[in-house]
C-alpha atoms as a PDB file:
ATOM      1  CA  UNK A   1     -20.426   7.372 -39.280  1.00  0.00           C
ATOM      2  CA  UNK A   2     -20.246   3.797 -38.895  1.00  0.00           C
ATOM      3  CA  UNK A   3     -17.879   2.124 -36.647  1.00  0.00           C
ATOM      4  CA  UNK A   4     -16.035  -1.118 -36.440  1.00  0.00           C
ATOM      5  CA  UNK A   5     -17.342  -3.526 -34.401  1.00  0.00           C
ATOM      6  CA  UNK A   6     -15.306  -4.075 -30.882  1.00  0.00           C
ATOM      7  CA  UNK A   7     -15.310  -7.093 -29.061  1.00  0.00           C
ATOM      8  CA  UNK A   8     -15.909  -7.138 -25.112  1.00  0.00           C
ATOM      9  CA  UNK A   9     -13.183  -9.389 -23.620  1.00  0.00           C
ATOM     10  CA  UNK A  10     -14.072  -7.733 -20.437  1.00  0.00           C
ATOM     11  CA  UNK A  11     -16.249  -9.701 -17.429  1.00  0.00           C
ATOM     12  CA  UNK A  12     -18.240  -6.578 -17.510  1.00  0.00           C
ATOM     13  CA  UNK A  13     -21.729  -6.253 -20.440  1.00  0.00           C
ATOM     14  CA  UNK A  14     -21.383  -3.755 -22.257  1.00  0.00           C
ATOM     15  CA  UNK A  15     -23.411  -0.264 -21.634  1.00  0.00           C
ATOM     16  CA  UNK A  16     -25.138   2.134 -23.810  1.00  0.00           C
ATOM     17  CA  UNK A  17     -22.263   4.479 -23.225  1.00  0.00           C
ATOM     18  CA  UNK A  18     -19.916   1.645 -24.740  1.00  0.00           C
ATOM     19  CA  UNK A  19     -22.011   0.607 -27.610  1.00  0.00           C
ATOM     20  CA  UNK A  20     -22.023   4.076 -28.728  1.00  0.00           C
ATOM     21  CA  UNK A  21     -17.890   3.150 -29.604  1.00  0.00           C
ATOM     22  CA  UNK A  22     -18.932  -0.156 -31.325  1.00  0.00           C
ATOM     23  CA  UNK A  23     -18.322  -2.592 -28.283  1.00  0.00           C
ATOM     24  CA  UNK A  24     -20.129  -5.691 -27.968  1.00  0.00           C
ATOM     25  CA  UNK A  25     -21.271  -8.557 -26.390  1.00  0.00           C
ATOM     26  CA  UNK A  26     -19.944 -11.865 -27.202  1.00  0.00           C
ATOM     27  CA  UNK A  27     -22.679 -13.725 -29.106  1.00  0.00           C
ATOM     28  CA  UNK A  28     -22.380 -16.805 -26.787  1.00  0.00           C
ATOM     29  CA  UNK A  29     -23.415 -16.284 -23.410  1.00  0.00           C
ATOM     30  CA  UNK A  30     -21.407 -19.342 -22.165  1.00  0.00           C
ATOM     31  CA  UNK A  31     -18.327 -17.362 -23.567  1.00  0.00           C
ATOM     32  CA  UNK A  32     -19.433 -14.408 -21.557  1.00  0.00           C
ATOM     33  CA  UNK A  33     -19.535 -16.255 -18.290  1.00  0.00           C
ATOM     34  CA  UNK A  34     -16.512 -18.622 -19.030  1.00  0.00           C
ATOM     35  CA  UNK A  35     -14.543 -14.547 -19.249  1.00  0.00           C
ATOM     36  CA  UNK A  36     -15.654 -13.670 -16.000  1.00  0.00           C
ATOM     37  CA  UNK A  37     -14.395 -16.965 -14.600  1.00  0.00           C
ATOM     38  CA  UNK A  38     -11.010 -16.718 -16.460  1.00  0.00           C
ATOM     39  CA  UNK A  39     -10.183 -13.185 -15.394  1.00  0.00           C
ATOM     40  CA  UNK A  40     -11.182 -13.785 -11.261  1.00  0.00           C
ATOM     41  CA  UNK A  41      -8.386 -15.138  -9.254  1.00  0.00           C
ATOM     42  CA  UNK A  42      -9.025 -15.840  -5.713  1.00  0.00           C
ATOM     43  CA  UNK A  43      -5.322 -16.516  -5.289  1.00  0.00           C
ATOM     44  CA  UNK A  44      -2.138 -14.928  -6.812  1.00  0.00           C
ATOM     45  CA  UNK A  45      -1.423 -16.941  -9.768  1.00  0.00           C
ATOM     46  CA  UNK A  46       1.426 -18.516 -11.303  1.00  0.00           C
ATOM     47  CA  UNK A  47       2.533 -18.160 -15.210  1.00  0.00           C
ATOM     48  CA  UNK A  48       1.334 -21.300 -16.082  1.00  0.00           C
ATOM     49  CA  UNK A  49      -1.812 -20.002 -15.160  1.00  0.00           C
ATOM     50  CA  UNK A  50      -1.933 -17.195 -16.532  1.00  0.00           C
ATOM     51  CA  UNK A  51      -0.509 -18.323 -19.793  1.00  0.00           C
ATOM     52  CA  UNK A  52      -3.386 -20.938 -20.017  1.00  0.00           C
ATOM     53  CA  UNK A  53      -6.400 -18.409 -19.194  1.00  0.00           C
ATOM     54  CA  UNK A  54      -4.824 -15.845 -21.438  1.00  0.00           C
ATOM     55  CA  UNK A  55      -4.645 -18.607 -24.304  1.00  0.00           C
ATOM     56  CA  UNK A  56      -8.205 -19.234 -23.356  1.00  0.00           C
ATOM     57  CA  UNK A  57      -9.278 -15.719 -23.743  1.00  0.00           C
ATOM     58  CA  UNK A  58      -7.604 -15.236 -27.264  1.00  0.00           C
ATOM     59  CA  UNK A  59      -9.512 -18.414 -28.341  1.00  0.00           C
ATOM     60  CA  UNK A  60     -12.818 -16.878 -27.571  1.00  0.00           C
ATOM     61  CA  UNK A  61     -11.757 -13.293 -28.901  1.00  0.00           C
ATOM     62  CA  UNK A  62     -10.507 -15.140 -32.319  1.00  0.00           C
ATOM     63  CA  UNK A  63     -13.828 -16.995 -32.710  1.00  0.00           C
ATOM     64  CA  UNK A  64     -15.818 -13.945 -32.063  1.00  0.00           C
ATOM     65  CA  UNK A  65     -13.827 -11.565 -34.231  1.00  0.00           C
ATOM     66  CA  UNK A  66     -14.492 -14.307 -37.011  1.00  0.00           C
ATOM     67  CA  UNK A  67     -18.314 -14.304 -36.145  1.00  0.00           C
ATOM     68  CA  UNK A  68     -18.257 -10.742 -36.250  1.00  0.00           C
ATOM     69  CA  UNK A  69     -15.617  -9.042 -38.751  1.00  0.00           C
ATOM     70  CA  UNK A  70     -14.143  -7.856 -35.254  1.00  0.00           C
ATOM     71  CA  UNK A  71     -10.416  -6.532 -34.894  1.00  0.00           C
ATOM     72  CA  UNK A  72     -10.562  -5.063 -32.021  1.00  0.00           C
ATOM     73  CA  UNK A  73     -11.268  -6.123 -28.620  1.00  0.00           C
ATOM     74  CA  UNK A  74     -12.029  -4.317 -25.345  1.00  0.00           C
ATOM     75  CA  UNK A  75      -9.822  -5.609 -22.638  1.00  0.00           C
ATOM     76  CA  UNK A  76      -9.708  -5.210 -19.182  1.00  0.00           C
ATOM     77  CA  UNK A  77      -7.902  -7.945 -16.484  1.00  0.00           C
ATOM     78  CA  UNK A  78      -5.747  -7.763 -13.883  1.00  0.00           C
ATOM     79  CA  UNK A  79      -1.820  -6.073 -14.265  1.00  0.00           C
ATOM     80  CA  UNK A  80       0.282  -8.878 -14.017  1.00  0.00           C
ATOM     81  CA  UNK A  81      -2.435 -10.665 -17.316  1.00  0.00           C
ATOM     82  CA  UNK A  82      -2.508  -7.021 -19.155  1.00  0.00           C
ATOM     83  CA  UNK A  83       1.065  -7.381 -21.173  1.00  0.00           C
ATOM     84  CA  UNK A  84       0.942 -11.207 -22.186  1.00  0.00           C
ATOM     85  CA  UNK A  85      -3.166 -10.657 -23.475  1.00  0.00           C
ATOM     86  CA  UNK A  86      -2.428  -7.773 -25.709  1.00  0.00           C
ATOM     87  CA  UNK A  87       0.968  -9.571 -26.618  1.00  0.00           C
ATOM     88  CA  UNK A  88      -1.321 -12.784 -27.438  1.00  0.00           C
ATOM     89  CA  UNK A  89      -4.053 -10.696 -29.499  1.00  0.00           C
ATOM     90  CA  UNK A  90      -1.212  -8.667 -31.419  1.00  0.00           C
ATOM     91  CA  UNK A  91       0.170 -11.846 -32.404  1.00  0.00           C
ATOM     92  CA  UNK A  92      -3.418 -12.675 -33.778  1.00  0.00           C
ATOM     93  CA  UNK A  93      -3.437  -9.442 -35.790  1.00  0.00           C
ATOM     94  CA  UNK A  94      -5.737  -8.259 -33.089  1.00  0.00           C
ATOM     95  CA  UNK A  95      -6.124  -4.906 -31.715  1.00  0.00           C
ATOM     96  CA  UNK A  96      -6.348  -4.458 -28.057  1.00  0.00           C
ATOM     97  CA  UNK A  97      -8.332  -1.497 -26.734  1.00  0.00           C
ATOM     98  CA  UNK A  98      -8.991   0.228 -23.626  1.00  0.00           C
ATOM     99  CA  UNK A  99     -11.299   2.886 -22.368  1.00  0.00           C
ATOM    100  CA  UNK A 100     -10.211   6.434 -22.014  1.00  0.00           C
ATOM    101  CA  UNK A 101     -12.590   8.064 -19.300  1.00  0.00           C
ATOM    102  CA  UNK A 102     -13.037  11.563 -18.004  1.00  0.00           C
ATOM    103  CA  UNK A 103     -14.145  11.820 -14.096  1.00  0.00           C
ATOM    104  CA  UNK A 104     -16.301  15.093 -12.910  1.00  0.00           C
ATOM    105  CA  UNK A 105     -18.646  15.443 -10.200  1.00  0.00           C
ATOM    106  CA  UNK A 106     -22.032  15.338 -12.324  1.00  0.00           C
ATOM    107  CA  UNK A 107     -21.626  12.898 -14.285  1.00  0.00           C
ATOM    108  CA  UNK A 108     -18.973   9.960 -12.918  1.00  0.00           C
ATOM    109  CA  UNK A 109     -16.667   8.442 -15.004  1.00  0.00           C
ATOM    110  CA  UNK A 110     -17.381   8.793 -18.975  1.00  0.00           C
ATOM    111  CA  UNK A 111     -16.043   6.927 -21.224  1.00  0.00           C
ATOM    112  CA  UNK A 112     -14.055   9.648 -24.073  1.00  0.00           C
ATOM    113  CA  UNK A 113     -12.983   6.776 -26.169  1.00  0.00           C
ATOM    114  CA  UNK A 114     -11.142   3.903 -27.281  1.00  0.00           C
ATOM    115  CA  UNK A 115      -7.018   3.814 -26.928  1.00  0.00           C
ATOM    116  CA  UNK A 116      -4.632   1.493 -27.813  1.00  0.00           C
ATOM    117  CA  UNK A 117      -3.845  -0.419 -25.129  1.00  0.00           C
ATOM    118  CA  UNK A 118      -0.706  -2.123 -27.124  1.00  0.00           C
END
């Protein structure tokens, strides 16, 4: 079974474990690196900021889902930017997805799947 494509909006690369659900890298490292800056905030921020990064973010995940075929995308950010991104990427017809993970002693944390995080 093939399975659609999911981009990584996350500061994190993606795993084996992850790939294995169709998430992947952005295909421009700069991207990559501008996400990780965009989603660290040394300071509370204010909704101007956050409005502005999570524009920012939906940029990049538009471009890549257009690279790619992509309609989902992996998210992961801080609370307070969780309900305006997957507001943002719903509006872009855009699904956003996080991981559903199961925690035992052996293992760690696995990842079970994909949810809808909107």
């Amino acid at each position: 079974m093939k399975t659609e494509p999911v981009i990584n909006l996350t500061k994190f690369k993606v795993t084996p474990e992850l790939a294995s659900f169709g998430v992947h890298d952005l295909s421009n490292w700069k991207e990559f690196q501008e996400i990780r800056s965009l989603l660290y905030y040394p300071d509370p921020p204010n909704r101007e900021q956050i409005a502005q990064r999570v524009e920012r973010l939906t940029a990049i995940a538009l471009r890549e889902a257009k690279k790619t075929g992509s309609t989902q995308v992996l998210v992961s950010c801080p609370p307070w930017m969780l309900s305006p991104l997957c507001k943002e990427l719903l509006y872009l017809n855009m699904q956003p997805v996080v991981t559903f993970t199961k925690s035992n002693n052996d293992k760690g944390v696995t990842v079970i799947s994909l949810v809808n995080a909107a």
